[in-house]
N, C-alpha and C. Protein backbone atom coordinates (compact mmCIF):
# COMPACT_ATOMS: atom_id res chain seq x y z
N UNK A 1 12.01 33.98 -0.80
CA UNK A 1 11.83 32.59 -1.12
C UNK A 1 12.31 32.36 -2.56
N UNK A 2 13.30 31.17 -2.88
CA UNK A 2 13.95 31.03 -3.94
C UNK A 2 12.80 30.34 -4.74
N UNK A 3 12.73 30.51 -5.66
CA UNK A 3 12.38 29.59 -7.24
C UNK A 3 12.06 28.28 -6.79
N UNK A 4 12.85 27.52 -6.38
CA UNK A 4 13.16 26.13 -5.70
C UNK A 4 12.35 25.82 -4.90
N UNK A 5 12.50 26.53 -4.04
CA UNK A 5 11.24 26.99 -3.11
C UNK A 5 10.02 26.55 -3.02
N UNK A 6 9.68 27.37 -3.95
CA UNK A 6 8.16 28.00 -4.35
C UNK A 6 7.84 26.87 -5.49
N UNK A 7 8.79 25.89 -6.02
CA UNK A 7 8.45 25.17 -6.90
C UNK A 7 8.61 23.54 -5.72
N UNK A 8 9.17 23.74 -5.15
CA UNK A 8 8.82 22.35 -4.01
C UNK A 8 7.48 22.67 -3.18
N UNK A 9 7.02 23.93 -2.46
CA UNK A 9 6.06 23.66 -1.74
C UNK A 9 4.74 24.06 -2.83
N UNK A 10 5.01 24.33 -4.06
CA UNK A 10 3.78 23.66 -4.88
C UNK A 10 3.62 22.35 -4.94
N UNK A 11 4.52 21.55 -5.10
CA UNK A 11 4.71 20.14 -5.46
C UNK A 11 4.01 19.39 -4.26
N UNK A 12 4.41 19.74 -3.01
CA UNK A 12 3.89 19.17 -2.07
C UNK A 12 2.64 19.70 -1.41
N UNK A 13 1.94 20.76 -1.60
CA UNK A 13 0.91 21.23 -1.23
C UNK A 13 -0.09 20.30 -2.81
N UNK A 14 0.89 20.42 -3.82
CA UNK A 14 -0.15 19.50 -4.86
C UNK A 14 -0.44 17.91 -4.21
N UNK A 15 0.67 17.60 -3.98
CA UNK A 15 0.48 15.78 -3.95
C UNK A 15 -0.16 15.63 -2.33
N UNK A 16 -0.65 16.88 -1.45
CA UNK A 16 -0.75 16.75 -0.11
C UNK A 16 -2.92 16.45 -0.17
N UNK A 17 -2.86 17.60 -1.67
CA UNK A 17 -4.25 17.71 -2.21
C UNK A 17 -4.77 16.90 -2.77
N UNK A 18 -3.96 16.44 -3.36
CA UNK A 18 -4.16 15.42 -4.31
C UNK A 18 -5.30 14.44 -4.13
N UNK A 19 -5.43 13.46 -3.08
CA UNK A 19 -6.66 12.64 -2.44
C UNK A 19 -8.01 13.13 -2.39
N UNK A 20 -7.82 14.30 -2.29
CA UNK A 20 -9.23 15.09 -2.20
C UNK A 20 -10.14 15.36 -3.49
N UNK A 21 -9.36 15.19 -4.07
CA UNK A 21 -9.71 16.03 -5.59
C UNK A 21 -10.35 13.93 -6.28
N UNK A 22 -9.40 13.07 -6.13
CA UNK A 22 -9.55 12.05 -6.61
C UNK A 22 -10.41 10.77 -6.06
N UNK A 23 -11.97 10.36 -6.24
CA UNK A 23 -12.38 9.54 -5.71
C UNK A 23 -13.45 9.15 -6.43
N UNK A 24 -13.80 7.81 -6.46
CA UNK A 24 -14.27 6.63 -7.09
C UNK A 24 -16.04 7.33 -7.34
N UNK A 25 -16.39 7.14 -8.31
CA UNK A 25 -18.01 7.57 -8.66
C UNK A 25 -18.87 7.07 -7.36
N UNK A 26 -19.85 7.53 -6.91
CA UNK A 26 -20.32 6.41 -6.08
C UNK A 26 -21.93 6.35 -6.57
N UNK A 27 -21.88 6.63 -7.77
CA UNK A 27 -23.29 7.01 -8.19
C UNK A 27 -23.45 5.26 -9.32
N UNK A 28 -24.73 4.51 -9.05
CA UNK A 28 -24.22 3.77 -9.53
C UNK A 28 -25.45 2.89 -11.02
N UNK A 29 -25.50 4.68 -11.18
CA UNK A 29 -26.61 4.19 -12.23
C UNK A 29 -26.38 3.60 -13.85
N UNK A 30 -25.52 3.92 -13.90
CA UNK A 30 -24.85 3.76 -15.65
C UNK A 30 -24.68 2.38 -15.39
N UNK A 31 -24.20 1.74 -13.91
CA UNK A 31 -24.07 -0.21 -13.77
C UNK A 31 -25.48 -0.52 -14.08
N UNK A 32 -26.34 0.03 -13.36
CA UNK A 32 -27.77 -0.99 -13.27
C UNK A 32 -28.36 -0.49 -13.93
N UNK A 33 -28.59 0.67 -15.10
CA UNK A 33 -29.20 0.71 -15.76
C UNK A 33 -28.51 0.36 -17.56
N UNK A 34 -27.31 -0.05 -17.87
CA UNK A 34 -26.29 -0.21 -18.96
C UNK A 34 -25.56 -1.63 -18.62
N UNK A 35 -24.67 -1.08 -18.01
CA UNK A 35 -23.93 -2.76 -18.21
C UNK A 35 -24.46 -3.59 -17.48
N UNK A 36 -24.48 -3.97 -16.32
CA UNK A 36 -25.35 -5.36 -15.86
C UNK A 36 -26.33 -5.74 -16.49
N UNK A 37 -27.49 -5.18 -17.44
CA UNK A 37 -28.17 -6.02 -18.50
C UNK A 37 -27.53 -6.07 -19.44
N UNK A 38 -25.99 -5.93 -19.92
CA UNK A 38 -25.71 -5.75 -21.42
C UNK A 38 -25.13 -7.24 -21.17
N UNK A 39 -24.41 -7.46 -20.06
CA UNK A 39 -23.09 -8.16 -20.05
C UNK A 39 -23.81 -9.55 -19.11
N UNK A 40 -24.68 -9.61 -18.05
CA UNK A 40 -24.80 -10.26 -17.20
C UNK A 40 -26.54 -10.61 -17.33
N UNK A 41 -27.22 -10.07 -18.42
CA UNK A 41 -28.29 -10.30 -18.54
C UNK A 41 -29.19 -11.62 -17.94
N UNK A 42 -29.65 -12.09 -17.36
CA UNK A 42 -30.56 -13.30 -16.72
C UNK A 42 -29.60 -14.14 -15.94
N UNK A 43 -28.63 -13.66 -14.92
CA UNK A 43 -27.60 -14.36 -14.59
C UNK A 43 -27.72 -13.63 -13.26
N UNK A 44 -27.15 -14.40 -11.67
CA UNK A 44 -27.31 -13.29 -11.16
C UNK A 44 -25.67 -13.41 -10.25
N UNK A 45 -25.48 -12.31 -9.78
CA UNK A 45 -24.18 -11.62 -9.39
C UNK A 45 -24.23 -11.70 -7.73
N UNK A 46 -23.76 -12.55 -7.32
CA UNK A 46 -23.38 -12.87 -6.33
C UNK A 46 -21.69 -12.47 -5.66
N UNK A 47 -21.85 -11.90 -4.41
CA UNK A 47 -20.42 -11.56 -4.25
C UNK A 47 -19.92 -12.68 -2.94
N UNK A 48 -18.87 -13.04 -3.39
CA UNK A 48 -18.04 -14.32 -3.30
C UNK A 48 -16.39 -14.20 -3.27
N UNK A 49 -15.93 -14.81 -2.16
CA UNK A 49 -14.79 -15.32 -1.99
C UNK A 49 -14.30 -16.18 -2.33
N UNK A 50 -15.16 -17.15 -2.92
CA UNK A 50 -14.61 -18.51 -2.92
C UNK A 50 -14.91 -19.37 -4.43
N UNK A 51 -15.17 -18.15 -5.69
CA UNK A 51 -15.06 -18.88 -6.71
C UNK A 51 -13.79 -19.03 -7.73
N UNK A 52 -12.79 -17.89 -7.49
CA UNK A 52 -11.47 -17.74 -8.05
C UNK A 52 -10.45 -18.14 -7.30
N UNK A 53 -9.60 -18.98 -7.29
CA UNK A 53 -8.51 -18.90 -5.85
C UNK A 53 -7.39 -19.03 -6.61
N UNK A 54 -6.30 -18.27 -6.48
CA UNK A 54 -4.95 -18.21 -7.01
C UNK A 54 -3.64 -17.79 -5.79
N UNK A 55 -2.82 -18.89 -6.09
CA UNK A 55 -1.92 -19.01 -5.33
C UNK A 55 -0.60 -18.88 -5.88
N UNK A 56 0.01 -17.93 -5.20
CA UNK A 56 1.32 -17.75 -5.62
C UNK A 56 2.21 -17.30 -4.44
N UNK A 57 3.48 -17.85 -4.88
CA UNK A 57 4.85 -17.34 -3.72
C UNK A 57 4.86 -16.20 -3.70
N UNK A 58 5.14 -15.07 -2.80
CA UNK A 58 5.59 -13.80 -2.37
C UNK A 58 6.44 -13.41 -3.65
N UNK A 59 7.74 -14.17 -3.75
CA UNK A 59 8.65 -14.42 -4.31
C UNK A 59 9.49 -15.24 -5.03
N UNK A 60 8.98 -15.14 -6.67
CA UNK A 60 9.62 -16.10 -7.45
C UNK A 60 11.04 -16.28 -6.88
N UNK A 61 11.52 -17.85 -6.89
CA UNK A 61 12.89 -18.00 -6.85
C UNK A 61 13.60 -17.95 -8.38
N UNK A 62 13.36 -17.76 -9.45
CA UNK A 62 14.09 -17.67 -10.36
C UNK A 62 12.65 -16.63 -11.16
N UNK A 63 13.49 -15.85 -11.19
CA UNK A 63 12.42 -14.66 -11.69
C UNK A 63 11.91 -14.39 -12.90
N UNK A 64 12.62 -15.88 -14.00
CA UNK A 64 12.19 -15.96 -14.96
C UNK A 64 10.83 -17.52 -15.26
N UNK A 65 10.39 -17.81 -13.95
CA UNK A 65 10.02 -18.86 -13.90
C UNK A 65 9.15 -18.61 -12.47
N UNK A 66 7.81 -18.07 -12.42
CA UNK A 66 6.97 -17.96 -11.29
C UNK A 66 5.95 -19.35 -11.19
N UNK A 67 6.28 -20.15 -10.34
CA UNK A 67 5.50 -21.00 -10.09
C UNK A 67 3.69 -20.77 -9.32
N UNK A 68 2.65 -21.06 -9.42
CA UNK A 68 1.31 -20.58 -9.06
C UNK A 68 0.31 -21.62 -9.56
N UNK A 69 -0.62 -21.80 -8.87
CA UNK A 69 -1.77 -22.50 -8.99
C UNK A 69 -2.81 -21.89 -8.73
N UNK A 70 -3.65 -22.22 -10.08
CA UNK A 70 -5.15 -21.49 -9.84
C UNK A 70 -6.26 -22.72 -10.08
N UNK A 71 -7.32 -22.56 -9.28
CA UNK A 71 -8.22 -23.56 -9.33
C UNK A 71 -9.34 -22.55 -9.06
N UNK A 72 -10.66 -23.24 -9.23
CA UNK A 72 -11.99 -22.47 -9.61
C UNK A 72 -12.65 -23.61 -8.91
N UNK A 73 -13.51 -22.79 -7.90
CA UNK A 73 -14.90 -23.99 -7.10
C UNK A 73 -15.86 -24.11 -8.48
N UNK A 74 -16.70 -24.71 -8.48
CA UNK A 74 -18.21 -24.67 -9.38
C UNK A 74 -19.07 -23.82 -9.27
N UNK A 75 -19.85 -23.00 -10.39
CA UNK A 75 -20.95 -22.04 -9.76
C UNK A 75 -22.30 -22.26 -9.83
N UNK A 76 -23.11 -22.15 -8.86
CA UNK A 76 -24.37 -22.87 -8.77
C UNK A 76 -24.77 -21.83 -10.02
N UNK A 77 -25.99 -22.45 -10.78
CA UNK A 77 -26.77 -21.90 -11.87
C UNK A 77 -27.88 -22.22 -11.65
């Protein structure tokens, strides 16, 4: 087995591994015990579809000039 070889099926046995090794905390104490009272203190966190809405083309037609509209519902308090 050439050099080449042995340096491609590292590469791909790496990036094949890769997923395994890499995944999101799921532990979620440092939120509820640190930031959600630092940042969101007496407020409460509702999960929602429908308070950000932004609209944009697939594809600017002049790619120096993206046309888009963003509008915001109201949030109950």
């Amino acid at each position: 087995m050439t050099i080449r070889a042995k340096l491609f099926t590292a590469l791909l046995m790496a990036l094949l591994l890769l997923p395994a090794f890499v995944h999101a905390e799921e532990d979620e104490t440092e939120w509820n015990n640190t930031l959600k009272n630092q940042y969101f203190a007496g407020k409460s966190i509702e999960e929602s579809n429908n308070i950000i809405e932004l609209d944009a083309p697939i594809r600017a037609e002049d790619p120096a000039f993206a046309a888009r509209q963003e509008s915001s519902s109201p949030q109950k308090r």
